[in-house]
N, C-alpha and C. Protein backbone atom coordinates (compact mmCIF):
# COMPACT_ATOMS: atom_id res chain seq x y z
N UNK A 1 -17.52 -72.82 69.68
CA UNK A 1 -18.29 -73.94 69.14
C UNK A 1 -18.01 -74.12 67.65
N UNK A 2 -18.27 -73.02 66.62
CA UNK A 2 -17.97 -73.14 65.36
C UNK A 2 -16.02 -73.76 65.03
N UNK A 3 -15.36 -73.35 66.02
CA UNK A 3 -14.19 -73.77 66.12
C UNK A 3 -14.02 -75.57 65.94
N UNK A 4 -14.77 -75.75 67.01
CA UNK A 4 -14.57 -77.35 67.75
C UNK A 4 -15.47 -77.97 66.34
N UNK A 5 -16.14 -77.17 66.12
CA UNK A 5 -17.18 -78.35 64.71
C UNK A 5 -15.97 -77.92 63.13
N UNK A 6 -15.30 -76.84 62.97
CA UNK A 6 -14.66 -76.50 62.06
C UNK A 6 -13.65 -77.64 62.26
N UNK A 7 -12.75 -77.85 63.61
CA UNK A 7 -11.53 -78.97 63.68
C UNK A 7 -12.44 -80.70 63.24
N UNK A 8 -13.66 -80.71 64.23
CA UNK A 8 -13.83 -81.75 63.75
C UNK A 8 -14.28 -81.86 61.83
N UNK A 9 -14.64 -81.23 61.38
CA UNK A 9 -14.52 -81.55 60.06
C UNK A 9 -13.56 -81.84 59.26
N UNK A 10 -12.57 -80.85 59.78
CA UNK A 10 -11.15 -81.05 58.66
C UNK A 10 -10.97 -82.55 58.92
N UNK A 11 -10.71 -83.43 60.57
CA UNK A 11 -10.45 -84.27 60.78
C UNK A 11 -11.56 -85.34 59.88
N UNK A 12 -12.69 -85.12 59.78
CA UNK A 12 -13.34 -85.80 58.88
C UNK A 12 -13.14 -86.34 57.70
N UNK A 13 -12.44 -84.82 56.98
CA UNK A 13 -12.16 -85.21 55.55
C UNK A 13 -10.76 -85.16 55.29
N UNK A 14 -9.73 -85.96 56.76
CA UNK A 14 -8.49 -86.59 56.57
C UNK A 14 -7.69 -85.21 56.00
N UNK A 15 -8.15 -83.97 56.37
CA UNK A 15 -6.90 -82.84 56.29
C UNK A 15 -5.93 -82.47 57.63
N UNK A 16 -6.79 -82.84 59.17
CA UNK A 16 -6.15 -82.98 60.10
C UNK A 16 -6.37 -83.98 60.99
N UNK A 17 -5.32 -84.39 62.43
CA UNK A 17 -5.63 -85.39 62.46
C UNK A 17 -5.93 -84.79 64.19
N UNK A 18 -5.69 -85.63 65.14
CA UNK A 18 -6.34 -85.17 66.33
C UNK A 18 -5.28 -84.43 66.92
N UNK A 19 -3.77 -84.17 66.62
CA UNK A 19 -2.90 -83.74 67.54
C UNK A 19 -3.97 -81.94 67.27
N UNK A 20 -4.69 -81.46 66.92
CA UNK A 20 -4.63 -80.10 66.61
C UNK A 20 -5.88 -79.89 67.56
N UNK A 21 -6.50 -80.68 68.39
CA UNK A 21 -6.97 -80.39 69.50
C UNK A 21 -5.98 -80.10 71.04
N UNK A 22 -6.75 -79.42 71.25
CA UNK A 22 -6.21 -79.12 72.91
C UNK A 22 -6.36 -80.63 73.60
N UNK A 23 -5.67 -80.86 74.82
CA UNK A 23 -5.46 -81.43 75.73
C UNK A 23 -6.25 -80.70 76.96
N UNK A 24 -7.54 -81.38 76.61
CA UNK A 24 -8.95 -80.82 77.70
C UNK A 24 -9.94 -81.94 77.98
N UNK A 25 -10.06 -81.64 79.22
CA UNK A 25 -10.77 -83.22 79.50
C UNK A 25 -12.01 -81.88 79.55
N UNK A 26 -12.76 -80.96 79.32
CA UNK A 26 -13.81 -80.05 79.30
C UNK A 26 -14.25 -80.33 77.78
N UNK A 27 -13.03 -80.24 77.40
CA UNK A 27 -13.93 -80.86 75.95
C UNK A 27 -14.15 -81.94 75.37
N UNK A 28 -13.55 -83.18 76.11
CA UNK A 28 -13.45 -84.39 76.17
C UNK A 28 -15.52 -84.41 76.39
N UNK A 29 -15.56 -84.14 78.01
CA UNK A 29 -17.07 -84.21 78.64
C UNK A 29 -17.78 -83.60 77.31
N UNK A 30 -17.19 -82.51 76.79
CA UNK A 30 -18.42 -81.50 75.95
C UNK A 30 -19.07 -82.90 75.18
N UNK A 31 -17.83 -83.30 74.56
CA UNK A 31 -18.06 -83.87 73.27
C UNK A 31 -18.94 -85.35 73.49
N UNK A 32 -17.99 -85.94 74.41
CA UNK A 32 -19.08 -86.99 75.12
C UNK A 32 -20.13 -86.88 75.13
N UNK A 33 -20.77 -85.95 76.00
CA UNK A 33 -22.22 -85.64 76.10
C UNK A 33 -22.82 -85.27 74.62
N UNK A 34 -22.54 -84.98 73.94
CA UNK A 34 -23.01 -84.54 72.24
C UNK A 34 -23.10 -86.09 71.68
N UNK A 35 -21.65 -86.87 71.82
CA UNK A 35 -21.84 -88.07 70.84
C UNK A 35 -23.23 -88.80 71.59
N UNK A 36 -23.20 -89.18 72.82
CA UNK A 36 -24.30 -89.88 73.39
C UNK A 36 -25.55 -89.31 73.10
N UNK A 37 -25.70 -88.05 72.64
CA UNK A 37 -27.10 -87.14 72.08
C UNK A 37 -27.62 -88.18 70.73
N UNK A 38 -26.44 -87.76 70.15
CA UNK A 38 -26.17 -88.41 68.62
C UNK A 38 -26.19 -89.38 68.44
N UNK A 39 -25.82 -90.63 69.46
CA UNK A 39 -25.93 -92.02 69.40
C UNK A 39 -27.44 -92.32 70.00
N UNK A 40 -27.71 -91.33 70.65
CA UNK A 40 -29.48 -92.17 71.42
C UNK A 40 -30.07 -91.57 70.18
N UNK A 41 -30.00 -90.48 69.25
CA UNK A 41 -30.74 -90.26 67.89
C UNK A 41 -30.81 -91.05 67.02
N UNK A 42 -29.84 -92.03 66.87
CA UNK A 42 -29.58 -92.73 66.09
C UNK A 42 -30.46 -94.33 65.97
N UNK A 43 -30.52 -94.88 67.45
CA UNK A 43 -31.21 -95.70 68.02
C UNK A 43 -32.48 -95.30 67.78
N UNK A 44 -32.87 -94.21 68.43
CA UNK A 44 -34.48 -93.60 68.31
C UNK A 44 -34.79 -94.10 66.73
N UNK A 45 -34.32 -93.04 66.22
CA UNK A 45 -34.68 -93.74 64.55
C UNK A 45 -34.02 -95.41 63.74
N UNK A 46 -33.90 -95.87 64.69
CA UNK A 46 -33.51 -97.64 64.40
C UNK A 46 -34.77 -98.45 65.12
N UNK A 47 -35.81 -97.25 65.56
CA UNK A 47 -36.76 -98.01 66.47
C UNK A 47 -36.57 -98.64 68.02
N UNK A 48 -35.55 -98.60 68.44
CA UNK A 48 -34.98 -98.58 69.61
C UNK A 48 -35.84 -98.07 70.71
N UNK A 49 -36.09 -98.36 72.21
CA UNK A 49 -36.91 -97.38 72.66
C UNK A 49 -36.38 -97.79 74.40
N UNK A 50 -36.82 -96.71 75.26
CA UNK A 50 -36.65 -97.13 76.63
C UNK A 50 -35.27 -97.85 77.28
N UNK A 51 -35.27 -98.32 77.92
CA UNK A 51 -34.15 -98.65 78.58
C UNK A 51 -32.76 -99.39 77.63
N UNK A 52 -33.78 -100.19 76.42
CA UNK A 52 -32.48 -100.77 75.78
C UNK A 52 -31.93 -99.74 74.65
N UNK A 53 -32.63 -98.49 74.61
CA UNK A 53 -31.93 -97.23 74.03
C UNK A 53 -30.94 -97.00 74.39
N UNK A 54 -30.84 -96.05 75.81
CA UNK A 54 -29.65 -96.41 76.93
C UNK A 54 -28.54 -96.92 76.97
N UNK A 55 -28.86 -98.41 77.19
CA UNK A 55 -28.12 -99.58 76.99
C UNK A 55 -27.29 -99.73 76.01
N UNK A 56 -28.05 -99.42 74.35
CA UNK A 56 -27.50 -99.31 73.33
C UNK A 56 -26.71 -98.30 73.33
N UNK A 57 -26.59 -97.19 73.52
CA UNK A 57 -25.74 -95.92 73.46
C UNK A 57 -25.03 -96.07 74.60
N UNK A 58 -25.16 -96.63 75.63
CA UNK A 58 -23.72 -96.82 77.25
C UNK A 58 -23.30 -97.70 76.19
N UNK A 59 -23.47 -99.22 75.76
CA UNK A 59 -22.65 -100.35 75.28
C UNK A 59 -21.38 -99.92 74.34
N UNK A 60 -22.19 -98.73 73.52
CA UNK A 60 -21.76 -97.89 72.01
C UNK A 60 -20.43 -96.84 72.73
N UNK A 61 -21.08 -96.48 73.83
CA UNK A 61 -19.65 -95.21 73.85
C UNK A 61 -18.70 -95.82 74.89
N UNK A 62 -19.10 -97.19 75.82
CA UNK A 62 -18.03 -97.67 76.16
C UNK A 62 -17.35 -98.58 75.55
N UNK A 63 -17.42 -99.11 74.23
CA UNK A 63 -16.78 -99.83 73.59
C UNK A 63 -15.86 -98.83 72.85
N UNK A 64 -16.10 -97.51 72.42
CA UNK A 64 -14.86 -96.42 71.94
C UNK A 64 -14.15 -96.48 72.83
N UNK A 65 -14.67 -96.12 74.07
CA UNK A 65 -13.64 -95.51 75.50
C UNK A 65 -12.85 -96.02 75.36
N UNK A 66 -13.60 -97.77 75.47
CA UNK A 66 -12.48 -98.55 75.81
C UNK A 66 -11.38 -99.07 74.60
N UNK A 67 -11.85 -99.11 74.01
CA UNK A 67 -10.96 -99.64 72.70
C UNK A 67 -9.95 -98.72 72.98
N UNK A 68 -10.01 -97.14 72.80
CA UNK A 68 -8.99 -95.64 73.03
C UNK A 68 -8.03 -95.81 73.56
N UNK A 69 -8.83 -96.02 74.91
CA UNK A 69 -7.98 -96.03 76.21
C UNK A 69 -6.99 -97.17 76.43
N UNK A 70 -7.25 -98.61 75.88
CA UNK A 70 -6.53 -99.58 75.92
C UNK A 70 -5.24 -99.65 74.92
N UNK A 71 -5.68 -98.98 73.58
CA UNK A 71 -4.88 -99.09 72.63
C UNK A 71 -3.61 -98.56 72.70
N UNK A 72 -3.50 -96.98 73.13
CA UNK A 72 -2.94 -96.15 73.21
C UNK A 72 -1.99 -96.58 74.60
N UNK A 73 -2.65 -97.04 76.10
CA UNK A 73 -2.05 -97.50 77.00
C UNK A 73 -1.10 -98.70 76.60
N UNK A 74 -1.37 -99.59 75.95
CA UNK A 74 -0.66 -100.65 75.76
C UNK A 74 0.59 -100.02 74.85
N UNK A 75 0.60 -99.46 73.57
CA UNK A 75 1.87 -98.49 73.21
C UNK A 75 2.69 -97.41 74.00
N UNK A 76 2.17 -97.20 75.59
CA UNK A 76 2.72 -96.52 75.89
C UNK A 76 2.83 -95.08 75.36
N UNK A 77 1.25 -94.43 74.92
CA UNK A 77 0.77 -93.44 74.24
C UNK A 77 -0.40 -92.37 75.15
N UNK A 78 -0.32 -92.79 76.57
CA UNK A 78 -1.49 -92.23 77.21
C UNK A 78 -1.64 -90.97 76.91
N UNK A 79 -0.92 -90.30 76.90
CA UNK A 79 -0.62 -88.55 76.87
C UNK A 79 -1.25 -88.02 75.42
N UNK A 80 -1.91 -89.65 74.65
CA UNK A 80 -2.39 -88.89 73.41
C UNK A 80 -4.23 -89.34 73.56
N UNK A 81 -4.15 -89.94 74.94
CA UNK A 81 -5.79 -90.39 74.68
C UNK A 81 -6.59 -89.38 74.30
N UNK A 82 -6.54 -88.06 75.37
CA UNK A 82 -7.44 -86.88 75.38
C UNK A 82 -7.90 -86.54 73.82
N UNK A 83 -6.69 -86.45 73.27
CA UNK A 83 -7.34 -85.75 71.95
C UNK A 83 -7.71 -87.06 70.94
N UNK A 84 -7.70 -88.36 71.60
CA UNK A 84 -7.77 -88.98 70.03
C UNK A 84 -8.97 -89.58 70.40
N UNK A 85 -9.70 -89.10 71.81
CA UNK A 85 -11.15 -89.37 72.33
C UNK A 85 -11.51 -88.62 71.51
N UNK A 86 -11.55 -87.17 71.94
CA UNK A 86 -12.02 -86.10 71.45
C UNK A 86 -12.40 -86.57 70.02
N UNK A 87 -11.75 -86.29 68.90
CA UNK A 87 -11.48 -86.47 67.65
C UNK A 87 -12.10 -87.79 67.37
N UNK A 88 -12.27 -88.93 68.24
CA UNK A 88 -13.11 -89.96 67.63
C UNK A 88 -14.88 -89.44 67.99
N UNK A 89 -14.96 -89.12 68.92
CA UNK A 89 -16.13 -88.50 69.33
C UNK A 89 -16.71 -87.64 68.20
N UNK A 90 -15.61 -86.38 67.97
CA UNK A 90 -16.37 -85.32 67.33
C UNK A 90 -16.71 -85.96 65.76
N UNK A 91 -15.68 -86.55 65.39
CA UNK A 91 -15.80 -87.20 63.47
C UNK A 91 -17.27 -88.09 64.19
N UNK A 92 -17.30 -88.95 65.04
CA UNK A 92 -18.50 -89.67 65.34
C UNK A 92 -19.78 -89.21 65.10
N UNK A 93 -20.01 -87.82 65.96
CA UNK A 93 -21.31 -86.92 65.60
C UNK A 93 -21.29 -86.85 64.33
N UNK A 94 -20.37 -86.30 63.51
CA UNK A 94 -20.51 -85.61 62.51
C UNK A 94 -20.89 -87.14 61.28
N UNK A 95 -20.37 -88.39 61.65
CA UNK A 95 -20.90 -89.66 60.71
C UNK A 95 -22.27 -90.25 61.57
N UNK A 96 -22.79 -90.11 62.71
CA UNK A 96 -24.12 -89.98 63.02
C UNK A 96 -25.18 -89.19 62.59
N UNK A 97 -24.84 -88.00 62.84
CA UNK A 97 -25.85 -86.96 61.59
C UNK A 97 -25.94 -87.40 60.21
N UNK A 98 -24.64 -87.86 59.81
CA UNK A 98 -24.69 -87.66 58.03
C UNK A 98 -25.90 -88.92 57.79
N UNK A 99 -25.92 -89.86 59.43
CA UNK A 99 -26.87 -91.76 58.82
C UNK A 99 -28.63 -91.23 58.80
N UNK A 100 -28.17 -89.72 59.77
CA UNK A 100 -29.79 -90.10 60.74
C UNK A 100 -31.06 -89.64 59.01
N UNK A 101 -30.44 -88.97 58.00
CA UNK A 101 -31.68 -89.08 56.83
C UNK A 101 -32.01 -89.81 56.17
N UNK A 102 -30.75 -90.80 56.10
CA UNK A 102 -30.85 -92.00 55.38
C UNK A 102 -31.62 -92.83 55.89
N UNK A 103 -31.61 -93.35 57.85
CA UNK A 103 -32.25 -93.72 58.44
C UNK A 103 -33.35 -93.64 58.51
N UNK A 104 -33.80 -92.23 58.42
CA UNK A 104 -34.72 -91.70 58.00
C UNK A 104 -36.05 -92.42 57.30
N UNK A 105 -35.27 -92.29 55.87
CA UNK A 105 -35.61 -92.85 54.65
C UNK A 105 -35.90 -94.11 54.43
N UNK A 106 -35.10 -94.76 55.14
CA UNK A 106 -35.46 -96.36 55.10
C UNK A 106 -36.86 -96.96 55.81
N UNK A 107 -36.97 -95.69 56.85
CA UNK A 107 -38.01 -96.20 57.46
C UNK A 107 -39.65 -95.94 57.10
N UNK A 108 -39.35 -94.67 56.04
CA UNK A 108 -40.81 -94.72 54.98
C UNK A 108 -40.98 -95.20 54.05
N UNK A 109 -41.96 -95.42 53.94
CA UNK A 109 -42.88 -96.18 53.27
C UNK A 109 -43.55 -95.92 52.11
N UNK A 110 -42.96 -94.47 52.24
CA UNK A 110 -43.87 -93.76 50.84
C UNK A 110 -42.75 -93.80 49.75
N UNK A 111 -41.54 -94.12 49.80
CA UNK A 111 -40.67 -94.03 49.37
C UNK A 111 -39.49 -95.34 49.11
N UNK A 112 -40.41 -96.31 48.90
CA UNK A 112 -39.51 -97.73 48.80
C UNK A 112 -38.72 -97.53 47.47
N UNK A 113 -38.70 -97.22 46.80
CA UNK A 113 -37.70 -97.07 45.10
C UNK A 113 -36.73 -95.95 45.99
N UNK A 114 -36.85 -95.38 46.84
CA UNK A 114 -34.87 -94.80 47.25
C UNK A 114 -34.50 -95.67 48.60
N UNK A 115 -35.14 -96.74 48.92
CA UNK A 115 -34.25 -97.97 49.81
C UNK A 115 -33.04 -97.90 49.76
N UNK A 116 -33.01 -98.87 48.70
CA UNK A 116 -31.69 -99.31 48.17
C UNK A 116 -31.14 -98.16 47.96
N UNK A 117 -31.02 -97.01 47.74
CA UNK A 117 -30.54 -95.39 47.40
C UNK A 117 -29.48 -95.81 48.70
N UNK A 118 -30.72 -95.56 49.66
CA UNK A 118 -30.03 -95.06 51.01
C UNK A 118 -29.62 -96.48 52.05
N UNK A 119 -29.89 -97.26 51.85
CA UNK A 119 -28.43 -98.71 52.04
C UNK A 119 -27.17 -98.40 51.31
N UNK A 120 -27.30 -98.24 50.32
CA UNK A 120 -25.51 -98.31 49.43
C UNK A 120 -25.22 -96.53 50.04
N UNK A 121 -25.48 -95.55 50.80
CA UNK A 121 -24.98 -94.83 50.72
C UNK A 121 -24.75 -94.77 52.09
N UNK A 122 -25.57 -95.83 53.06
CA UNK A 122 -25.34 -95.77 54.67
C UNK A 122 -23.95 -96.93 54.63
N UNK A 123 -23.93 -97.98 53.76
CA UNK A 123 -22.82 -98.63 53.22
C UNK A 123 -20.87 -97.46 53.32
N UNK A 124 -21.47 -96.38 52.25
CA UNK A 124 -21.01 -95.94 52.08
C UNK A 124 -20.46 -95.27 53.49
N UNK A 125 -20.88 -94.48 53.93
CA UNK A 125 -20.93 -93.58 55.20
C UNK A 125 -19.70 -94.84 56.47
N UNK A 126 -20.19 -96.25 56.27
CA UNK A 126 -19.50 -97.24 57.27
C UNK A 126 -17.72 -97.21 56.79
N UNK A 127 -18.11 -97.32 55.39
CA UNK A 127 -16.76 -97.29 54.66
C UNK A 127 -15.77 -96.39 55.24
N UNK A 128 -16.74 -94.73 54.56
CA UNK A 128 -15.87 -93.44 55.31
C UNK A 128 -15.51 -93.66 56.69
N UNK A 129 -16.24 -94.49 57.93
CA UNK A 129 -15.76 -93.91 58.84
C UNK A 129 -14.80 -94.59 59.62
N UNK A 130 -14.88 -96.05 58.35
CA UNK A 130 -13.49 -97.18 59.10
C UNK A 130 -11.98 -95.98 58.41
N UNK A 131 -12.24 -95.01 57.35
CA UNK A 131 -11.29 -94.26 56.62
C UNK A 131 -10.99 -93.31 58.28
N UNK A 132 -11.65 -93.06 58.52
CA UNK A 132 -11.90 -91.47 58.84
C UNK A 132 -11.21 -91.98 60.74
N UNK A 133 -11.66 -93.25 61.17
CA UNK A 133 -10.88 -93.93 62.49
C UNK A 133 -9.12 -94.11 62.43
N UNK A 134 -9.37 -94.85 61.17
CA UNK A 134 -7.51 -95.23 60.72
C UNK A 134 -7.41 -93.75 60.27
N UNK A 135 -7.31 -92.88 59.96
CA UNK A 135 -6.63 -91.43 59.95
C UNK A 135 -6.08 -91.50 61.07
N UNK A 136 -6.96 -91.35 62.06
CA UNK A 136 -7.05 -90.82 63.40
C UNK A 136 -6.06 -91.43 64.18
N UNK A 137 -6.17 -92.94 64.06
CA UNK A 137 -5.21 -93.95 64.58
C UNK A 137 -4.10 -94.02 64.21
N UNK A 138 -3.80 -93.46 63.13
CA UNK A 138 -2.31 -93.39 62.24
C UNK A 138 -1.86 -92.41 63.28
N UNK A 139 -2.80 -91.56 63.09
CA UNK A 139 -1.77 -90.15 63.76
C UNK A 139 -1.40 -90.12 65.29
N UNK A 140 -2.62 -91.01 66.41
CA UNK A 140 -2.33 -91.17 67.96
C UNK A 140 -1.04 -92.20 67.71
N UNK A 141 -1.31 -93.21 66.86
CA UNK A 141 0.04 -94.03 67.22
C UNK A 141 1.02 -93.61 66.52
N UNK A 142 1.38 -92.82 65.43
CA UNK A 142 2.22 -92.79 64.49
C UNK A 142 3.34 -93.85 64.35
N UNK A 143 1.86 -94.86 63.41
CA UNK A 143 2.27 -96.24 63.40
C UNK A 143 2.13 -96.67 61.85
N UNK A 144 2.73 -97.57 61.29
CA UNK A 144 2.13 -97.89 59.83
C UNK A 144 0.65 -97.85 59.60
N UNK A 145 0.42 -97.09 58.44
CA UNK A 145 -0.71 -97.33 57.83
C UNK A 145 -1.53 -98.28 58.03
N UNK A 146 -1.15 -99.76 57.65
CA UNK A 146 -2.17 -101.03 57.63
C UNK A 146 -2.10 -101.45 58.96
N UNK A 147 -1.29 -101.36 59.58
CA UNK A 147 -2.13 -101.37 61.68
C UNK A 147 -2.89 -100.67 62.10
N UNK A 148 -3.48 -99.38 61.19
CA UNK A 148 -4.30 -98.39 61.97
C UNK A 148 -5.67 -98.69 61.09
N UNK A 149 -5.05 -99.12 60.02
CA UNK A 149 -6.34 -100.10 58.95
C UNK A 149 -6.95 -100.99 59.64
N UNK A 150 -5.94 -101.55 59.76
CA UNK A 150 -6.58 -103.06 60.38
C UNK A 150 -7.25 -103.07 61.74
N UNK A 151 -6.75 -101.89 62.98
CA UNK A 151 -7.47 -101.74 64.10
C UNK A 151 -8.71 -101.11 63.86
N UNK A 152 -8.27 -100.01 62.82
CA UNK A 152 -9.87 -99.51 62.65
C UNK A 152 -11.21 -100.46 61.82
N UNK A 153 -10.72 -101.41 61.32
CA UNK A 153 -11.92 -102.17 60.48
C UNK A 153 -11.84 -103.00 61.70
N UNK A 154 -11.27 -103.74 62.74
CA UNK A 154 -11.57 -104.39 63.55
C UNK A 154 -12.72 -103.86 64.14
N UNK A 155 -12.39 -102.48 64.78
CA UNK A 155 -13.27 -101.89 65.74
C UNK A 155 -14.36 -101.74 65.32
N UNK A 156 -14.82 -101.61 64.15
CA UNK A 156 -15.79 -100.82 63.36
C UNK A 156 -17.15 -102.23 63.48
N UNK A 157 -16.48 -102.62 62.71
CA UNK A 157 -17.51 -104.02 62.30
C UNK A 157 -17.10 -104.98 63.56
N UNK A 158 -16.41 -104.86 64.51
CA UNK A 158 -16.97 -105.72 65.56
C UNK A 158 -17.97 -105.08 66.19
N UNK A 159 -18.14 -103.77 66.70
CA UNK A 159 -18.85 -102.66 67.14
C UNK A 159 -20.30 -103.04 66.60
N UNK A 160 -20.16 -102.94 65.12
CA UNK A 160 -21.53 -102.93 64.34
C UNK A 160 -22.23 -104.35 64.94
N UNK A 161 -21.21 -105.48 65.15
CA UNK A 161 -21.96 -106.68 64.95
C UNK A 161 -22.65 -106.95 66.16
N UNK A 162 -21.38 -106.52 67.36
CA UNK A 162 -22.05 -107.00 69.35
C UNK A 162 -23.29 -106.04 69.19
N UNK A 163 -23.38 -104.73 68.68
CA UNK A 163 -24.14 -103.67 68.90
C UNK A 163 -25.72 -104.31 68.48
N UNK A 164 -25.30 -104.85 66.95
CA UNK A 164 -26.46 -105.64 66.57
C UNK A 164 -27.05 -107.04 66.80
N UNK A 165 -26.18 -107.73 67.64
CA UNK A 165 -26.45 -108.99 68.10
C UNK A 165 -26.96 -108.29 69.48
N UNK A 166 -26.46 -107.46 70.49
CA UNK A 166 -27.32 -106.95 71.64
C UNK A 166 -28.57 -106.74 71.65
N UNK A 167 -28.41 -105.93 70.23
CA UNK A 167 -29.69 -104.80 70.16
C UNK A 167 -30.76 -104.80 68.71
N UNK A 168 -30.99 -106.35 68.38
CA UNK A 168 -31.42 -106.29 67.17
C UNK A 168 -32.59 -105.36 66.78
N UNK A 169 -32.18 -104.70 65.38
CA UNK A 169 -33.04 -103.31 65.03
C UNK A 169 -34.56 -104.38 64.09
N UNK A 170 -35.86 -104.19 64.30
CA UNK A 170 -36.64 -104.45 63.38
C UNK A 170 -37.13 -105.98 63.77
């Protein structure tokens, strides 16, 4: 376990990229089941509740799947899905945890003067993780830089927007 959270970090902070996972669909499931933990936490504290929780977190992890699975198939890259699931999954938990205090924060009341604190730094966190996708994507496709840019800010902020036009928070 300390292993699988040690790889996903380096991959976090763009020192490795996903080839340095195994080719395991056991840890594929592990990790799955963790991000969907991490994504219904996330909802919970967005006020989210009951079935369109769910909904929100199935919509959320089949729009990765699928984005993965299509991208990589269409280059003729299948043999790299396993790990570049994995590796989007695990950096995923690890930029879900980093939102859920900020989230947190936004939602008390006793504490309106660090709002704005924690917007420009959940801002921030979106930034890192369109960085932290195009790593990832550079390395499954080992493709130019600004195609793995450009797929990853696609994915990111289209994600954010269906997610929030589905599932408006507030």
């Amino acid at each position: 376990m300390t292993a699988i959270l040690r790889t996903c970090w380096q991959i976090f902070l763009l020192k490795s990229g996903p080839q340095v996972f195994p080719r395991s669909w056991l840890l594929f499931v592990f990790m799955l089941v963790f991000y969907m933990f991490a994504d219904t936490m996330i909802g919970f504290f967005q006020g989210i509740n009951g079935l369109e929780l769910l909904a929100d977190t199935l919509v959320d992890t089949a729009m990765l799947l699928t984005f993965c699975v299509l991208l990589l198939s269409v280059l003729h890259l299948r043999s790299r899905i396993n790990q570049t699931l994995v590796a989007l999954l695990g950096t995923g938990i690890l930029l879900m945890l980093a939102n859920l205090p900020f989230l947190w924060l936004i939602e008390q009341h006793k504490f309106p003067q660090l709002r704005l604190t924690a917007y420009l730094i959940l801002i921030g966190l979106f930034v890192w993780s369109i960085a932290v996708m195009t790593h990832i994507l550079r390395h499954a496709m080992t493709g130019p830089n600004y195609l793995a840019l450009l797929l990853a800010a696609f994915y990111q902020i289209s994600n954010l927007l269906l997610l929030n036009w589905l599932f408006p928070v507030g």
